[in-house]
C-alpha atoms as a PDB file:
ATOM      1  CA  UNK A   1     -44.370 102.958 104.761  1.00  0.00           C
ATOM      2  CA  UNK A   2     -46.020 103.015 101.095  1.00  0.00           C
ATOM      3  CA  UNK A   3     -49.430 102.994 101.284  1.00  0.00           C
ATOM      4  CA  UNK A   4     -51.422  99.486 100.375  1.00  0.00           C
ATOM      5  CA  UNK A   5     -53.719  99.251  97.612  1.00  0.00           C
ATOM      6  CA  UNK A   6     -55.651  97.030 100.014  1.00  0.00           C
ATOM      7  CA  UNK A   7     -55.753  99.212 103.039  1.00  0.00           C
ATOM      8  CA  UNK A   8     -59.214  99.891 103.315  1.00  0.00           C
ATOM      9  CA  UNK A   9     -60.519  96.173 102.549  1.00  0.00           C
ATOM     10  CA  UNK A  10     -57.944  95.529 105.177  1.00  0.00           C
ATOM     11  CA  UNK A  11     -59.610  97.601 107.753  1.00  0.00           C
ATOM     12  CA  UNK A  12     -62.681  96.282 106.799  1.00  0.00           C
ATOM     13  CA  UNK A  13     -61.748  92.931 107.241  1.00  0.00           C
ATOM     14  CA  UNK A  14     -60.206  94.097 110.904  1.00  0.00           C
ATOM     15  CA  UNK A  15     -63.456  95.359 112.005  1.00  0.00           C
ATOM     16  CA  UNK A  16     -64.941  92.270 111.210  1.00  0.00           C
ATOM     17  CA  UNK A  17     -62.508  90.118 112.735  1.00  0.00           C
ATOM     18  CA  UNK A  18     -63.274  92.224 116.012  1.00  0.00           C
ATOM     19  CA  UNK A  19     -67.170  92.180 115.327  1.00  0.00           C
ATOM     20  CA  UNK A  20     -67.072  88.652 115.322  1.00  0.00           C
ATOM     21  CA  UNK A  21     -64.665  88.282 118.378  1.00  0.00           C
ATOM     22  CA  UNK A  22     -67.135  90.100 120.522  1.00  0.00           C
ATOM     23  CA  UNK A  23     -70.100  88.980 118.973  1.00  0.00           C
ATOM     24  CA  UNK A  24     -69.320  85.229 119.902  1.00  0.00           C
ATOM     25  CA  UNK A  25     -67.977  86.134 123.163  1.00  0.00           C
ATOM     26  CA  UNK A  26     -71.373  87.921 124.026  1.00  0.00           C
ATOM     27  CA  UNK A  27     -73.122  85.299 122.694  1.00  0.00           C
ATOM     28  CA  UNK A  28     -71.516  82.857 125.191  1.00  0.00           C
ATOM     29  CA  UNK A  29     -72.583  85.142 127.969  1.00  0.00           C
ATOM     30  CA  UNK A  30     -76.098  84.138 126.702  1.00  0.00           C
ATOM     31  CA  UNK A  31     -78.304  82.566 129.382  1.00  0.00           C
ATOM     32  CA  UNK A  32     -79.284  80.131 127.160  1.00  0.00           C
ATOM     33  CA  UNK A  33     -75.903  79.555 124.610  1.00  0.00           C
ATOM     34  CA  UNK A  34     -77.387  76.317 122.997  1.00  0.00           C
ATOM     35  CA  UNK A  35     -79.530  78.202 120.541  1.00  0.00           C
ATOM     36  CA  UNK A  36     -76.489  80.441 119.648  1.00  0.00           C
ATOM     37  CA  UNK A  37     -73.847  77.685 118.880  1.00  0.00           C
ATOM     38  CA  UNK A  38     -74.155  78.166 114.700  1.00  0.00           C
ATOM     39  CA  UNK A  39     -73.678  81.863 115.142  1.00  0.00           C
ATOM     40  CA  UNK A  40     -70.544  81.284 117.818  1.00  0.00           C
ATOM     41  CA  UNK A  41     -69.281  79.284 115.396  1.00  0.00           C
ATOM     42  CA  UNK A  42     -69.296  81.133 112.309  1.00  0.00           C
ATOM     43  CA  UNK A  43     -68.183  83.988 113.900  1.00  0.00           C
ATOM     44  CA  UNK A  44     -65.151  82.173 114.737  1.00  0.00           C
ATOM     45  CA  UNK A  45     -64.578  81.064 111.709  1.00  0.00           C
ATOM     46  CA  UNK A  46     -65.402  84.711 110.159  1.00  0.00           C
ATOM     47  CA  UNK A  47     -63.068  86.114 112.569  1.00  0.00           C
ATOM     48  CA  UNK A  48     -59.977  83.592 111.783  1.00  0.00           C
ATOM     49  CA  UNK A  49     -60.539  84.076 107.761  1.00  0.00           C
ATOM     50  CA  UNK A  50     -60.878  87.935 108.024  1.00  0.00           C
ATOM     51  CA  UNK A  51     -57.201  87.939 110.306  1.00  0.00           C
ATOM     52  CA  UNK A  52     -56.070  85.510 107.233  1.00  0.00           C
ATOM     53  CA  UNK A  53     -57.188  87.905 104.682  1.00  0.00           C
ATOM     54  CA  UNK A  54     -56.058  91.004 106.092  1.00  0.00           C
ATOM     55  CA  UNK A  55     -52.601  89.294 106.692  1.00  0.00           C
ATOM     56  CA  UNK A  56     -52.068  88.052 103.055  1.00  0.00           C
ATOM     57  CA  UNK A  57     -53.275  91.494 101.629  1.00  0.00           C
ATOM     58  CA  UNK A  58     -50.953  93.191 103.724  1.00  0.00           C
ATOM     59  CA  UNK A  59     -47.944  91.286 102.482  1.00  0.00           C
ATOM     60  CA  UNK A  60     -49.386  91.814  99.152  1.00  0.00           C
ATOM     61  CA  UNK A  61     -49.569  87.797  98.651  1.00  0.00           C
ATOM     62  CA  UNK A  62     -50.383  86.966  95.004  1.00  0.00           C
ATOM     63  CA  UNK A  63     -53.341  84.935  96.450  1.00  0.00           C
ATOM     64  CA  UNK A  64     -55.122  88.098  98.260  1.00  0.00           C
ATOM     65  CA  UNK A  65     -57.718  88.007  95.609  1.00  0.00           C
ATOM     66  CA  UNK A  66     -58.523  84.689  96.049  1.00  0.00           C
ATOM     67  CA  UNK A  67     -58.549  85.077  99.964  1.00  0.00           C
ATOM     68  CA  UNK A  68     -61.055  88.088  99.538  1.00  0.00           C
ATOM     69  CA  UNK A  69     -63.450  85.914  97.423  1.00  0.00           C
ATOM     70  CA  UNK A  70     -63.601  83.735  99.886  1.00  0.00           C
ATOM     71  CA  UNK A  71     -63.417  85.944 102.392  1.00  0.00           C
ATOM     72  CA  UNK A  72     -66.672  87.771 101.428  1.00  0.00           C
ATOM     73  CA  UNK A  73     -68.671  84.196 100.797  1.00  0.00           C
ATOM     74  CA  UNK A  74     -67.414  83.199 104.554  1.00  0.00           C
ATOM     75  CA  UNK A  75     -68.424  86.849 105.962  1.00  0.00           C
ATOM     76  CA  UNK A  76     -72.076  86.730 103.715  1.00  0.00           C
ATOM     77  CA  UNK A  77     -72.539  83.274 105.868  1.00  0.00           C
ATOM     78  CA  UNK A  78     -71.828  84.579 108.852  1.00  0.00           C
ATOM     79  CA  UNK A  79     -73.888  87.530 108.455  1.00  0.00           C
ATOM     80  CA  UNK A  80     -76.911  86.077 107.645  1.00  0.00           C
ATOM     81  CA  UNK A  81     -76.859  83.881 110.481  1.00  0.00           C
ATOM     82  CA  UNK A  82     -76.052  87.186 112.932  1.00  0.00           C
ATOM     83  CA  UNK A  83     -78.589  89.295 111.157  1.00  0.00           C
ATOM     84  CA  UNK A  84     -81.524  86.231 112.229  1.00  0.00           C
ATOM     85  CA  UNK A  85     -80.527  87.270 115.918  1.00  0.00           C
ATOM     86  CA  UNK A  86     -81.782  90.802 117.561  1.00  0.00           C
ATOM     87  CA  UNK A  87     -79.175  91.244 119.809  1.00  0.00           C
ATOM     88  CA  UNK A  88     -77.433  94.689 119.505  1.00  0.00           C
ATOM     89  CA  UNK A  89     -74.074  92.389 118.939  1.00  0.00           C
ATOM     90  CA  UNK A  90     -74.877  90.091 116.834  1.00  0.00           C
ATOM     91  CA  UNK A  91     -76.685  93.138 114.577  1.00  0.00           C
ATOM     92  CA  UNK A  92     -72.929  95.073 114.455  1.00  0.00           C
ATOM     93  CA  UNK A  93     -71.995  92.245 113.824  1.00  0.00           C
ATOM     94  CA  UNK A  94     -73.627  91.458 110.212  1.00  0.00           C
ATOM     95  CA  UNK A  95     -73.478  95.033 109.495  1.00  0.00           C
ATOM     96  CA  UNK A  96     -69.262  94.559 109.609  1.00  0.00           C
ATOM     97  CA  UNK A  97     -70.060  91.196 107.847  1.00  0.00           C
ATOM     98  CA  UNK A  98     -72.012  92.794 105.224  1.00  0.00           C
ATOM     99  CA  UNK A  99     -69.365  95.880 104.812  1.00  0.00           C
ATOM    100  CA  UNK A 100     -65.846  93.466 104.586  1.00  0.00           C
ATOM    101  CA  UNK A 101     -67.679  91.107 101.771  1.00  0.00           C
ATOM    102  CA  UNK A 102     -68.348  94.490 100.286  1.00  0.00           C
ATOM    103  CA  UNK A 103     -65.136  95.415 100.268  1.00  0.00           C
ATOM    104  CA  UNK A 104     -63.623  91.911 100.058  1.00  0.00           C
ATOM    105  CA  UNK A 105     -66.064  91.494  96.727  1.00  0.00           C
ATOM    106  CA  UNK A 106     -64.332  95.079  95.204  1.00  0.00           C
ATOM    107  CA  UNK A 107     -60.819  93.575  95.574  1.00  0.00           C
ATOM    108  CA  UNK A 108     -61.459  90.401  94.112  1.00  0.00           C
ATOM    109  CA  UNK A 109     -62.798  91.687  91.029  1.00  0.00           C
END
């Protein structure tokens, strides 16, 4: 297999796509889940665009620049809403936010 000249903004964007799955699936273990509904759901969302990213820059798509613009303003939203909560999960989790829009920023460019 040749190697993609989007690999590592792809593995970014799969580590965030698993940050956020187990970031909103700890957060719904959460005694108290009503005050963590905004980040469960932009997780979700950050998970599902991060899985769409990495899937059109692995086919090379001619819109994977696009996608990773977006990508990075979807994973800025979710980690700033992550970052507001101190739970060890939802902290990975905006690091791996912070990191893909990084990355997703570099390949848009």
């Amino acid at each position: 297999m040749t190697p993609n000249r989007y690999a590592s903004c792809i593995d970014a964007c799969v580590k965030c796509a698993l940050a956020c799955h187990h970031c909103s699936a700890a957060c719904l273990k959460e005694d108290d889940v009503s005050h963590m509904t905004r980040c469960i759901s932009l997780d979700m969302d950050c998970a599902a665009f991060c899985e769409l990213t990495a899937a059109a820059m692995a086919r090379e798509s001619v819109n994977a620049k696009a996608f990773c613009q977006v990508c990075a303003d979807v994973c800025d939203t979710c980690a700033d809403e992550c970052a507001q909560h101190k739970a060890d999960h939802c902290q990975a989790c905006a690091e791996a936010c912070r990191s893909c829009a990084h990355e997703c920023r570099q390949m848009a460019a």
